[in-house]
Each structure stands twice: as C-alpha cells, then as structure tokens.
ModelCIF file with pLDDT and N, C-alpha, C, O atoms, coordinates in Angstrom:
data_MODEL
#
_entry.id   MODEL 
#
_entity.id                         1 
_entity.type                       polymer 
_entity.pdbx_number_of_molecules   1 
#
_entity_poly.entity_id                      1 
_entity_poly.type                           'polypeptide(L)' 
_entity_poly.nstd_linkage                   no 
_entity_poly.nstd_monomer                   no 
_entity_poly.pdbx_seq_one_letter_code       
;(UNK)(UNK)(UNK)(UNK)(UNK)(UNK)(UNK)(UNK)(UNK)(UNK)(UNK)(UNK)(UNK)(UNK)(UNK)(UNK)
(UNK)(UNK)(UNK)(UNK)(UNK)(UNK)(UNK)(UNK)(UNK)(UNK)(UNK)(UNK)(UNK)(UNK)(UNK)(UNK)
(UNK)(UNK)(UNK)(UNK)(UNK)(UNK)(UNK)(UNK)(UNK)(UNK)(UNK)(UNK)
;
_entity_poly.pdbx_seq_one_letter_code_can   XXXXXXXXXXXXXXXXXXXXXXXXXXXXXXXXXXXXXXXXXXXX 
_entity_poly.pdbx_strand_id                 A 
#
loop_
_entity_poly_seq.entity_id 
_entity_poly_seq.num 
_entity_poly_seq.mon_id 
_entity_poly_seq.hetero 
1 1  UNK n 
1 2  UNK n 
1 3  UNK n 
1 4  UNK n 
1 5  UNK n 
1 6  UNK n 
1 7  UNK n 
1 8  UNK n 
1 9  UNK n 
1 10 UNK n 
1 11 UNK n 
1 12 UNK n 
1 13 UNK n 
1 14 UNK n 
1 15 UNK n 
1 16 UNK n 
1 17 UNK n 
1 18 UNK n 
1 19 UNK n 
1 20 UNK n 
1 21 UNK n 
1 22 UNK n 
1 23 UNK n 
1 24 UNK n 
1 25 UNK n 
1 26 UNK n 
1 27 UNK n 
1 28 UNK n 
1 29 UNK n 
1 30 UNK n 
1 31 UNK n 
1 32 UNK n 
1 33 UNK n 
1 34 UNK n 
1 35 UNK n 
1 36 UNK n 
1 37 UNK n 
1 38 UNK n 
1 39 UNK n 
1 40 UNK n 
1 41 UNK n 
1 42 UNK n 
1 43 UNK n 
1 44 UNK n 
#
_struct_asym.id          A 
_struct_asym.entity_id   1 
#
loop_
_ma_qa_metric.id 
_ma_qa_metric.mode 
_ma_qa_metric.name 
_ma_qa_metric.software_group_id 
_ma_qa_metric.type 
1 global pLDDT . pLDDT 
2 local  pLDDT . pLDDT 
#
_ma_qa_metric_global.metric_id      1 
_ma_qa_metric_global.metric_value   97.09 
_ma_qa_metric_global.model_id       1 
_ma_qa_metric_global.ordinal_id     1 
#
loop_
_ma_qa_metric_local.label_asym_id 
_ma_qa_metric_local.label_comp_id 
_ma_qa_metric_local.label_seq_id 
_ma_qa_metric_local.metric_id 
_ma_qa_metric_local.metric_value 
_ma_qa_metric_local.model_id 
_ma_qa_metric_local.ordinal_id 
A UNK 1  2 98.00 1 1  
A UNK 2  2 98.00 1 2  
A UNK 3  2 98.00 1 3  
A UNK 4  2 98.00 1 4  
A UNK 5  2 98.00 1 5  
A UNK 6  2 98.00 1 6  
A UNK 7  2 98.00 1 7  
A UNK 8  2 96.00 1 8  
A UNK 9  2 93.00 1 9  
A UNK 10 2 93.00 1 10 
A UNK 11 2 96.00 1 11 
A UNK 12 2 97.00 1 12 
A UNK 13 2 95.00 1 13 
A UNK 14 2 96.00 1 14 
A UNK 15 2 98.00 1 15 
A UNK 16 2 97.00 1 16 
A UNK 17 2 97.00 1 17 
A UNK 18 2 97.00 1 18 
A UNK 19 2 98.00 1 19 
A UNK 20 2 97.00 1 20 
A UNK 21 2 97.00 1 21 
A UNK 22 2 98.00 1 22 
A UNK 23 2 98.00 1 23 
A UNK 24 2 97.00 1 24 
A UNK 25 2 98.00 1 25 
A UNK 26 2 97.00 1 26 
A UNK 27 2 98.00 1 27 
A UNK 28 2 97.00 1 28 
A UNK 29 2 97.00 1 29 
A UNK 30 2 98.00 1 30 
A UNK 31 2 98.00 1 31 
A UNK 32 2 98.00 1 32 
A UNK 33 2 97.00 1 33 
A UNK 34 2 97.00 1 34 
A UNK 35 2 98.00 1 35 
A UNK 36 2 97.00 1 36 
A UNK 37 2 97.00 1 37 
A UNK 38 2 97.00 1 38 
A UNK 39 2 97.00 1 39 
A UNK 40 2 97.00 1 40 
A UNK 41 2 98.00 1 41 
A UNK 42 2 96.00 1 42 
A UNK 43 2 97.00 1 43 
A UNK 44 2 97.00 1 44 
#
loop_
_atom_site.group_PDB 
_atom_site.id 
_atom_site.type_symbol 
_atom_site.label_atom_id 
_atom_site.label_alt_id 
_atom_site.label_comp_id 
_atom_site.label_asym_id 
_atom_site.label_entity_id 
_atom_site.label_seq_id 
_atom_site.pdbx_PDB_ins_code 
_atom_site.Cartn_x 
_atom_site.Cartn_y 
_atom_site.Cartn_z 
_atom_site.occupancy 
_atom_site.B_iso_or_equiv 
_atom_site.pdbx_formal_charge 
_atom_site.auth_seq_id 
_atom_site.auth_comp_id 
_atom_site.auth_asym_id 
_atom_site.auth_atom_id 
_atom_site.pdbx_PDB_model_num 
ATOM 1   N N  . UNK A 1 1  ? 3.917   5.662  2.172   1.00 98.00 ? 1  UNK A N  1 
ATOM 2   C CA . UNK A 1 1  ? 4.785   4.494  2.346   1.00 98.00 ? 1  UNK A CA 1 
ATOM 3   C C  . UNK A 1 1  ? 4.184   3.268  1.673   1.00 98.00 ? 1  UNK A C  1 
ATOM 4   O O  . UNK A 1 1  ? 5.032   2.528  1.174   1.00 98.00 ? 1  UNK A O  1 
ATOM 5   N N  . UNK A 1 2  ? 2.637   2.795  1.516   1.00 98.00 ? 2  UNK A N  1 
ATOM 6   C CA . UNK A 1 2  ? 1.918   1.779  1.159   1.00 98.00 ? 2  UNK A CA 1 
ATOM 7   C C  . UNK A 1 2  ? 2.209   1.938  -0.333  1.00 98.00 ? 2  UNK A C  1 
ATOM 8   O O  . UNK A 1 2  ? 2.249   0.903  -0.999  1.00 98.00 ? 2  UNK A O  1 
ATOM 9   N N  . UNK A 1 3  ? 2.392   2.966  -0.860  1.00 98.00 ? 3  UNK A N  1 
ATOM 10  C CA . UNK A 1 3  ? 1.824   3.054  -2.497  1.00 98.00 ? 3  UNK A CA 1 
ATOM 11  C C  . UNK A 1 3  ? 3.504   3.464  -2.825  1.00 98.00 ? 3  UNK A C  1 
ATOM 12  O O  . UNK A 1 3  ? 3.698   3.555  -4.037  1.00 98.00 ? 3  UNK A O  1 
ATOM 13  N N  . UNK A 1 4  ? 4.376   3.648  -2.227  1.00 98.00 ? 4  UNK A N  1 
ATOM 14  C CA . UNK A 1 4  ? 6.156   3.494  -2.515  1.00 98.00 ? 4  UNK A CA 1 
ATOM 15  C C  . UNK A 1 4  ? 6.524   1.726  -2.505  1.00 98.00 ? 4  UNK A C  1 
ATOM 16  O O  . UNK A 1 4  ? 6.959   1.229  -3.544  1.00 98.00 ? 4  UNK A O  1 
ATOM 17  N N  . UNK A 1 5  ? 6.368   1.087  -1.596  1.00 98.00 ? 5  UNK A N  1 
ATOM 18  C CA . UNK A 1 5  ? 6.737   0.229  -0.883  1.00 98.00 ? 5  UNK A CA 1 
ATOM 19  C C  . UNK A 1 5  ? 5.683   -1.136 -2.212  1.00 98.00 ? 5  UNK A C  1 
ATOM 20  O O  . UNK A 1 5  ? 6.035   -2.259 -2.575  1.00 98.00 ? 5  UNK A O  1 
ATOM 21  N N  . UNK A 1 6  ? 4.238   -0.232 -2.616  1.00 98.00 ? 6  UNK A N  1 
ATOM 22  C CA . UNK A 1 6  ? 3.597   -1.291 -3.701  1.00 98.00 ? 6  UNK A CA 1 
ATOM 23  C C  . UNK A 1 6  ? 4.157   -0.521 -4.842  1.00 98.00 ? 6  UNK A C  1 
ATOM 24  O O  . UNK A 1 6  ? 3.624   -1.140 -5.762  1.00 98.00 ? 6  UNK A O  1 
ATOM 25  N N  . UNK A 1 7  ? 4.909   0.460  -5.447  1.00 98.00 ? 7  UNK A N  1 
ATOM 26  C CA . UNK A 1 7  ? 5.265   0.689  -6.444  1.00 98.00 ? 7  UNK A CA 1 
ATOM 27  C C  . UNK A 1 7  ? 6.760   -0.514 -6.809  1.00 98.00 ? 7  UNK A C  1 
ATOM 28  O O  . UNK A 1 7  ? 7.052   -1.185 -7.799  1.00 98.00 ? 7  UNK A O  1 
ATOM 29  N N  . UNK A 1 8  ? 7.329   -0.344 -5.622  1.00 96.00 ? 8  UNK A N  1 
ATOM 30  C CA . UNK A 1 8  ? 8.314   -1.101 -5.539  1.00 96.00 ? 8  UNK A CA 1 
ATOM 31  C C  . UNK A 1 8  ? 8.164   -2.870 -6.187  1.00 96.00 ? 8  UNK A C  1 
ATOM 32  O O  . UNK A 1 8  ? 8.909   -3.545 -6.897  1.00 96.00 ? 8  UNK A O  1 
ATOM 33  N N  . UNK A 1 9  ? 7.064   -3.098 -5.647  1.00 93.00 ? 9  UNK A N  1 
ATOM 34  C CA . UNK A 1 9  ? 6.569   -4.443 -6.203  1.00 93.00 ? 9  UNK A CA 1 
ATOM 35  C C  . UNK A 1 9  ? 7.661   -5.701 -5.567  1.00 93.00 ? 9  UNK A C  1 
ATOM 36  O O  . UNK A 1 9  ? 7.348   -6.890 -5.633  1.00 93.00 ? 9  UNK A O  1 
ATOM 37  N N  . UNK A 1 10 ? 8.907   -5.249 -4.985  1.00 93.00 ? 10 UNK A N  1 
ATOM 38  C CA . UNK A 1 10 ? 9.414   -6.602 -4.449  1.00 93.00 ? 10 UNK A CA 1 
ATOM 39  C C  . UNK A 1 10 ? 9.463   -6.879 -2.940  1.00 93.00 ? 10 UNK A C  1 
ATOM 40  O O  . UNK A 1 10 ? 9.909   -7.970 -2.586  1.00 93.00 ? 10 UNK A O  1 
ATOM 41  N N  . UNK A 1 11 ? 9.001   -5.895 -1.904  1.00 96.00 ? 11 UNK A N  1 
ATOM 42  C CA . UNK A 1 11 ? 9.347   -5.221 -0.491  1.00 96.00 ? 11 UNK A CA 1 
ATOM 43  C C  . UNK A 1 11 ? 7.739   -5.807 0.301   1.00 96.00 ? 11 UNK A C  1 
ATOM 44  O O  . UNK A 1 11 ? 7.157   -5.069 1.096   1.00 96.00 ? 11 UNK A O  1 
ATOM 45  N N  . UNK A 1 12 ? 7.224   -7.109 -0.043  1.00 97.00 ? 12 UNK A N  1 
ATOM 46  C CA . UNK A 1 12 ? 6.444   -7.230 -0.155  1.00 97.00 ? 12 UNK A CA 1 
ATOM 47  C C  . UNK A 1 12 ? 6.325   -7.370 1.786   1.00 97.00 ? 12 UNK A C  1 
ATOM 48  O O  . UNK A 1 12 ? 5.522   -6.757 2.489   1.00 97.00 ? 12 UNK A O  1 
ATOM 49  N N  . UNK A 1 13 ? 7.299   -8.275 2.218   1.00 95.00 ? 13 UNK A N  1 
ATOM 50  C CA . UNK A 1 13 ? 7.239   -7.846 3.941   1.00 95.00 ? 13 UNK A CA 1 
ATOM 51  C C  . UNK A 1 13 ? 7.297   -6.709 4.502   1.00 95.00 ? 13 UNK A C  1 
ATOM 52  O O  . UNK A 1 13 ? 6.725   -6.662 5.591   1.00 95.00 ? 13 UNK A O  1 
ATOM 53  N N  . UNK A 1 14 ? 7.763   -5.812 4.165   1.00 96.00 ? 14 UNK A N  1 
ATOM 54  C CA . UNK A 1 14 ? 7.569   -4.346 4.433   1.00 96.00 ? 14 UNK A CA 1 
ATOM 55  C C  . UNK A 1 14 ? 6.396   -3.561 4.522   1.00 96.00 ? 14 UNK A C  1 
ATOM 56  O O  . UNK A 1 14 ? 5.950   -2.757 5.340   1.00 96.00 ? 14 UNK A O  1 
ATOM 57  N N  . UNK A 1 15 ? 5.700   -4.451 2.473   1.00 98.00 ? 15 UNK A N  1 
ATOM 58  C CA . UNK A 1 15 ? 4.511   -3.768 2.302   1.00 98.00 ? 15 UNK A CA 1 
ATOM 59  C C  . UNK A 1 15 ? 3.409   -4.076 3.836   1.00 98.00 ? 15 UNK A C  1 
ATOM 60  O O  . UNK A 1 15 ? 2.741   -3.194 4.377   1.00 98.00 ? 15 UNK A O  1 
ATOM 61  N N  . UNK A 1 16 ? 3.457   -5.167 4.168   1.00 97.00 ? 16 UNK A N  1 
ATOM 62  C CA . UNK A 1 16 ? 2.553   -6.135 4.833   1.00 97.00 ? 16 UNK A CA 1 
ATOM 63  C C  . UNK A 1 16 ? 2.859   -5.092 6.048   1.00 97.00 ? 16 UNK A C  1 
ATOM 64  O O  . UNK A 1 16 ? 2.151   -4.088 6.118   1.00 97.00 ? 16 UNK A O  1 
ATOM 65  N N  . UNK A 1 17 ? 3.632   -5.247 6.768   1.00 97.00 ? 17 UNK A N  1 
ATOM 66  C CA . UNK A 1 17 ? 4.001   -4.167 7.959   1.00 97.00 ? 17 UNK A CA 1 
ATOM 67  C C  . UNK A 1 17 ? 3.231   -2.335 7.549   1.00 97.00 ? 17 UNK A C  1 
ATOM 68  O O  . UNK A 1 17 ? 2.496   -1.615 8.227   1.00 97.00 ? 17 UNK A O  1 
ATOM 69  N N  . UNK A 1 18 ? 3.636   -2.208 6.631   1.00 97.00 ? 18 UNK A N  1 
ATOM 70  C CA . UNK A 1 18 ? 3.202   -0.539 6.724   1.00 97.00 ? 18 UNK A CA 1 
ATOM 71  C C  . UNK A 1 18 ? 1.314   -0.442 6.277   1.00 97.00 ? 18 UNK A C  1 
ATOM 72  O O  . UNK A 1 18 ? 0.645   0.590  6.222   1.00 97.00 ? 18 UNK A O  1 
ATOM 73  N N  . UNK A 1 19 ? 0.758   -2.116 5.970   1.00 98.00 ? 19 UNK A N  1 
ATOM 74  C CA . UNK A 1 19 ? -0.423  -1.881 5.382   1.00 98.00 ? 19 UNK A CA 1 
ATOM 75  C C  . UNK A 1 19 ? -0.639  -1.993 6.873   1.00 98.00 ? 19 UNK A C  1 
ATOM 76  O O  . UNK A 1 19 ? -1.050  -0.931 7.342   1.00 98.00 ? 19 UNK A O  1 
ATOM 77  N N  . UNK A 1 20 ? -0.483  -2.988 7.782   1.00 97.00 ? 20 UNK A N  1 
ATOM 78  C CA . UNK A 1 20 ? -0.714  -2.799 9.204   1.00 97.00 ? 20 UNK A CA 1 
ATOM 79  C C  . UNK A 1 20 ? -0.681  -1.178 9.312   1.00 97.00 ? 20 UNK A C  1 
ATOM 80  O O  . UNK A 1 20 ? -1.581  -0.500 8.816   1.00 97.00 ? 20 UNK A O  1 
ATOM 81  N N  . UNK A 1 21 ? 0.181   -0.734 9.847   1.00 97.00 ? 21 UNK A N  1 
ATOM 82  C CA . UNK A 1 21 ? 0.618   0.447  9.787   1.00 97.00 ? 21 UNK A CA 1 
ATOM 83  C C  . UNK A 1 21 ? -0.379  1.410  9.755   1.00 97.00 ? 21 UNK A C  1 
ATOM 84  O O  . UNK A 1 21 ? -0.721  2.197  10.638  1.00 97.00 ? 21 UNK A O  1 
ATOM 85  N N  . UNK A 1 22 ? -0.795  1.259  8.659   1.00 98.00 ? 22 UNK A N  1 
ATOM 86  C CA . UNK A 1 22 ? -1.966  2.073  7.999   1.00 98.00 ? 22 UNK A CA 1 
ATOM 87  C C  . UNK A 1 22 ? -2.749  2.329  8.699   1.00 98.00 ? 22 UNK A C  1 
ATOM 88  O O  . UNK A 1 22 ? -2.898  3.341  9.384   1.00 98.00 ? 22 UNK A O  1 
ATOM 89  N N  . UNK A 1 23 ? -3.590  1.058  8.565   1.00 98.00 ? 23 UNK A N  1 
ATOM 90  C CA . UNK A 1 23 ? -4.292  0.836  9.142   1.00 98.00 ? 23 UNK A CA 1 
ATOM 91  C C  . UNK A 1 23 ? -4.604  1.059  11.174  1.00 98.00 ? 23 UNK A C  1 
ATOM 92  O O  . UNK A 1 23 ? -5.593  0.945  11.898  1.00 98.00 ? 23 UNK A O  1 
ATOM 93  N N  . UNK A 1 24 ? -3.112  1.422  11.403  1.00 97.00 ? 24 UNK A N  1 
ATOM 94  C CA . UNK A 1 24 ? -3.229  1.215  12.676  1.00 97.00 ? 24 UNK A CA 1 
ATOM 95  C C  . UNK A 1 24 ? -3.408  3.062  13.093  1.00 97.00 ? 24 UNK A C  1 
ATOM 96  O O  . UNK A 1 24 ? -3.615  3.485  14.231  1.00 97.00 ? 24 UNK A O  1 
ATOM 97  N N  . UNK A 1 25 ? -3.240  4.037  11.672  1.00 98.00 ? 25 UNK A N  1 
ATOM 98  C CA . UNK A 1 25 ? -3.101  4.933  12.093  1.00 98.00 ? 25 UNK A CA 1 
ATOM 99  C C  . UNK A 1 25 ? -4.237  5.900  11.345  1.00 98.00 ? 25 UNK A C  1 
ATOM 100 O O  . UNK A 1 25 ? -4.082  7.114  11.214  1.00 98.00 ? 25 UNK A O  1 
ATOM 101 N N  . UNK A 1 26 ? -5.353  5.195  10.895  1.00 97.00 ? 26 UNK A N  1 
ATOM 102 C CA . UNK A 1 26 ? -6.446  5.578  10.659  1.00 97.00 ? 26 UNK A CA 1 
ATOM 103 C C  . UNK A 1 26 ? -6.953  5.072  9.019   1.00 97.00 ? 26 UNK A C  1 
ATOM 104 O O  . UNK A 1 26 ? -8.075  5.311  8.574   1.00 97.00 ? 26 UNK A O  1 
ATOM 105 N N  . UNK A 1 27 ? -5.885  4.346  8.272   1.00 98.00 ? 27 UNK A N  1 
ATOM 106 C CA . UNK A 1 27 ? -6.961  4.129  7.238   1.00 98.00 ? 27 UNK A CA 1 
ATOM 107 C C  . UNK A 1 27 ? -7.763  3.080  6.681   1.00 98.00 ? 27 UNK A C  1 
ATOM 108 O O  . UNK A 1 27 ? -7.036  2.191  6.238   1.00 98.00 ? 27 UNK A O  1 
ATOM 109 N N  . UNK A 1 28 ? -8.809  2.878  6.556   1.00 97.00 ? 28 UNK A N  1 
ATOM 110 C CA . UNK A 1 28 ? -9.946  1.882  6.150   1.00 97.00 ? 28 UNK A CA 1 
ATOM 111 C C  . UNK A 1 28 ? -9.341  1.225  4.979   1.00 97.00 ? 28 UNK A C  1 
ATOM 112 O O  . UNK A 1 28 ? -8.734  1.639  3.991   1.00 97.00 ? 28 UNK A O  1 
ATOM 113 N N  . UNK A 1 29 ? -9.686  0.124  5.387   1.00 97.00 ? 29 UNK A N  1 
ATOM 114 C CA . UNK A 1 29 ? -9.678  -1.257 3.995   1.00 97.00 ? 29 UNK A CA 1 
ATOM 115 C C  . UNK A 1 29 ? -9.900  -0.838 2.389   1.00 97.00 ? 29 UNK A C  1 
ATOM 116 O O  . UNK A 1 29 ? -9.535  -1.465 1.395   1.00 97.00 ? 29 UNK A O  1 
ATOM 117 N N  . UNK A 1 30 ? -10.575 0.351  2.462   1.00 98.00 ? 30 UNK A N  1 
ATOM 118 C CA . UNK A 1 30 ? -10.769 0.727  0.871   1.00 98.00 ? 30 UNK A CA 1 
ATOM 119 C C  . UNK A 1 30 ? -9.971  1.636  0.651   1.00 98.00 ? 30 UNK A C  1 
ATOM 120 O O  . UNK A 1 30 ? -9.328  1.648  -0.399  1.00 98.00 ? 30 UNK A O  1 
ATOM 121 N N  . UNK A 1 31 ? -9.802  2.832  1.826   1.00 98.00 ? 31 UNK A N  1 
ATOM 122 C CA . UNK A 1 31 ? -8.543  3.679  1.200   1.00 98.00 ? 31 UNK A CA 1 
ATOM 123 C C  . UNK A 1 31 ? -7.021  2.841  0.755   1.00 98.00 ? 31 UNK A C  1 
ATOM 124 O O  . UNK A 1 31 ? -6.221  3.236  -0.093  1.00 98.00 ? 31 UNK A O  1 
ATOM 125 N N  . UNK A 1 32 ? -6.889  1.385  1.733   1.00 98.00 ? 32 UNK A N  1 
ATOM 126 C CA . UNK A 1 32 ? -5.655  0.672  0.946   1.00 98.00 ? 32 UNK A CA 1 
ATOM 127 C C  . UNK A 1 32 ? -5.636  0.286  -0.076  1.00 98.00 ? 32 UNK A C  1 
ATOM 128 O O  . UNK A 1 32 ? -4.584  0.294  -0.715  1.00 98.00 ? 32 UNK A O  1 
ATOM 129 N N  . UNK A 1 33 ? -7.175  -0.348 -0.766  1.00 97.00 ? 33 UNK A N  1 
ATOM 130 C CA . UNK A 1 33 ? -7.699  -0.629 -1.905  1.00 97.00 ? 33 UNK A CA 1 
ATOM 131 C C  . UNK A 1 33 ? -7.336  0.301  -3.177  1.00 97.00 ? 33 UNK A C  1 
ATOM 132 O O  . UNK A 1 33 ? -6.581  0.075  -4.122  1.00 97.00 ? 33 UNK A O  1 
ATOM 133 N N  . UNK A 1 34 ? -8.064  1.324  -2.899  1.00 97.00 ? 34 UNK A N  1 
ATOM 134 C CA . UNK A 1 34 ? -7.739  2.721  -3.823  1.00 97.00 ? 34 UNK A CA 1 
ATOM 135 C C  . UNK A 1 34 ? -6.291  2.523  -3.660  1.00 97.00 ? 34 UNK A C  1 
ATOM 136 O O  . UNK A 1 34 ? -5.702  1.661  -4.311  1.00 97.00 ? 34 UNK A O  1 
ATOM 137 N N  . UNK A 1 35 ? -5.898  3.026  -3.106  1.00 98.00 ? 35 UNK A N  1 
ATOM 138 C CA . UNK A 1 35 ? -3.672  3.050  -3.173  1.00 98.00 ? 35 UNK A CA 1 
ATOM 139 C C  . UNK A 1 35 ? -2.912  2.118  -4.057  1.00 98.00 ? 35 UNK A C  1 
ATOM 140 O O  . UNK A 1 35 ? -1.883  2.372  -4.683  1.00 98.00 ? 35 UNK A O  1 
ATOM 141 N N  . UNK A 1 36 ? -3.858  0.533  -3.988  1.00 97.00 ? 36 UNK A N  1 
ATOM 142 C CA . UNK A 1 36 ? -3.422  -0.330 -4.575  1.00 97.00 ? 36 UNK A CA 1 
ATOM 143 C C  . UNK A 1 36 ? -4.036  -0.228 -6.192  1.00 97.00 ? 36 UNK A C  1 
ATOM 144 O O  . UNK A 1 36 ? -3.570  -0.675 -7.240  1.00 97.00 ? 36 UNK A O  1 
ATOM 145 N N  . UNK A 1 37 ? -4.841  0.280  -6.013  1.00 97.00 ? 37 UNK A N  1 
ATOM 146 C CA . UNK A 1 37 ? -5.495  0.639  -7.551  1.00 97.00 ? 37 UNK A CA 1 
ATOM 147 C C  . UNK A 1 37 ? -4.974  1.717  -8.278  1.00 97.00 ? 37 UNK A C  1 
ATOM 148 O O  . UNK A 1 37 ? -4.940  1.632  -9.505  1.00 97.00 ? 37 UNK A O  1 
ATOM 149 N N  . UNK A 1 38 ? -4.471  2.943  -7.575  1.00 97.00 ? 38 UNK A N  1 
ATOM 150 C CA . UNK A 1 38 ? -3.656  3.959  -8.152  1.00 97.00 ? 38 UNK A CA 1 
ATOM 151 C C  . UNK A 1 38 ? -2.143  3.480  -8.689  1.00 97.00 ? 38 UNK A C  1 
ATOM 152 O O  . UNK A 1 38 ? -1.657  4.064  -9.658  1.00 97.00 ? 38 UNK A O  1 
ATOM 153 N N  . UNK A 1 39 ? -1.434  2.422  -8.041  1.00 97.00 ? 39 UNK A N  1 
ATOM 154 C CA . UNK A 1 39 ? -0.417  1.885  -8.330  1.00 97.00 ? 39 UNK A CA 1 
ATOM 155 C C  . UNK A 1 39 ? -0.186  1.331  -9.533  1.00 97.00 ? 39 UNK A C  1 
ATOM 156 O O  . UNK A 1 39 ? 0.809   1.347  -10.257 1.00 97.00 ? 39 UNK A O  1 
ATOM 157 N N  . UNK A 1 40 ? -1.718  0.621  -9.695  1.00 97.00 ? 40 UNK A N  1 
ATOM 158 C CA . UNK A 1 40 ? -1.934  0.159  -11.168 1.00 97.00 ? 40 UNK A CA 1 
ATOM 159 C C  . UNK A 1 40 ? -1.079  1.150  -12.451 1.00 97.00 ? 40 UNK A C  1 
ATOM 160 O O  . UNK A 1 40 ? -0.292  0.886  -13.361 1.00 97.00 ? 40 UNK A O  1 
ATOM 161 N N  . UNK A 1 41 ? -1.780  2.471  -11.891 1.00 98.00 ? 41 UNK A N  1 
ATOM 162 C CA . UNK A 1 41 ? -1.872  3.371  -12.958 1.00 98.00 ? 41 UNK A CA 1 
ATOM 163 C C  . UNK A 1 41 ? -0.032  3.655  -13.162 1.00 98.00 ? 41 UNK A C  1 
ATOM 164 O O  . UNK A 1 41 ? 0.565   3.528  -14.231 1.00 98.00 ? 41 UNK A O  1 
ATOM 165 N N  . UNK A 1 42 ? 0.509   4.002  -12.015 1.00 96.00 ? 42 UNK A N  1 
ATOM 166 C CA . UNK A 1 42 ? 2.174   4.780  -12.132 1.00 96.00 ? 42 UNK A CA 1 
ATOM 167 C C  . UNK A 1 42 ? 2.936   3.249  -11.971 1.00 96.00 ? 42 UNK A C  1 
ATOM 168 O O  . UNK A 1 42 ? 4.040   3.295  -12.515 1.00 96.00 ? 42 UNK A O  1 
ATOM 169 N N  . UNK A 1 43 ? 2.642   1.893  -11.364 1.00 97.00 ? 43 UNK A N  1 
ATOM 170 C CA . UNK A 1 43 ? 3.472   0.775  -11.044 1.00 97.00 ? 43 UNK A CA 1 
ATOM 171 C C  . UNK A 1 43 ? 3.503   0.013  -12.085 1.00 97.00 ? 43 UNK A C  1 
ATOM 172 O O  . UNK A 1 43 ? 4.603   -0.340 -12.511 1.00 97.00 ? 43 UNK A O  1 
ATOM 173 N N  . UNK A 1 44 ? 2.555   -0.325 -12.595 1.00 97.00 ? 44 UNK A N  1 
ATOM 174 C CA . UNK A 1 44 ? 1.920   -1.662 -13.349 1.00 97.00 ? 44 UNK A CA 1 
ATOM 175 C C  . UNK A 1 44 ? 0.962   -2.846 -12.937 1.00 97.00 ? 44 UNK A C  1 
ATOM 176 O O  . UNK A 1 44 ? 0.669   -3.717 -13.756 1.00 97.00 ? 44 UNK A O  1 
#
C-alpha cells in the first residue's frame, strides 16, 4: 500500500495514514525508507 499510494505521487494523506499503518504493523523507519527508494526506480 506505501509503495502504490508513493507510486501514485498525489495521495499524499493517504500516503501519511498507511506509513502510520506500517509502521503500526511491524515495519521500521528504514524498511519505509527502502520502499521510498525503490519508488525512485518504477515512480520517478
């Protein structure tokens, strides 16, 4: 959902909710990091 929602690039309140999210359901500050860095590669 983090790396759809940052591919998307405009859903940016959403993004903010599901990075909570994430986070609330086990993943660390760098695995969001990495996600946001893979996006680079397929988003821009």
């Amino acid at each position: 959902t983090v790396a759809a929602l940052t591919a998307l690039g405009y859903a940016i309140p959403q993004l903010k909710v599901h990075i909570n999210g994430a986070l609330n359901v086990g993943c660390t500050k760098e695995e969001i990091m990495e996600i946001m860095m893979q996006m680079a590669v397929y988003a821009g």
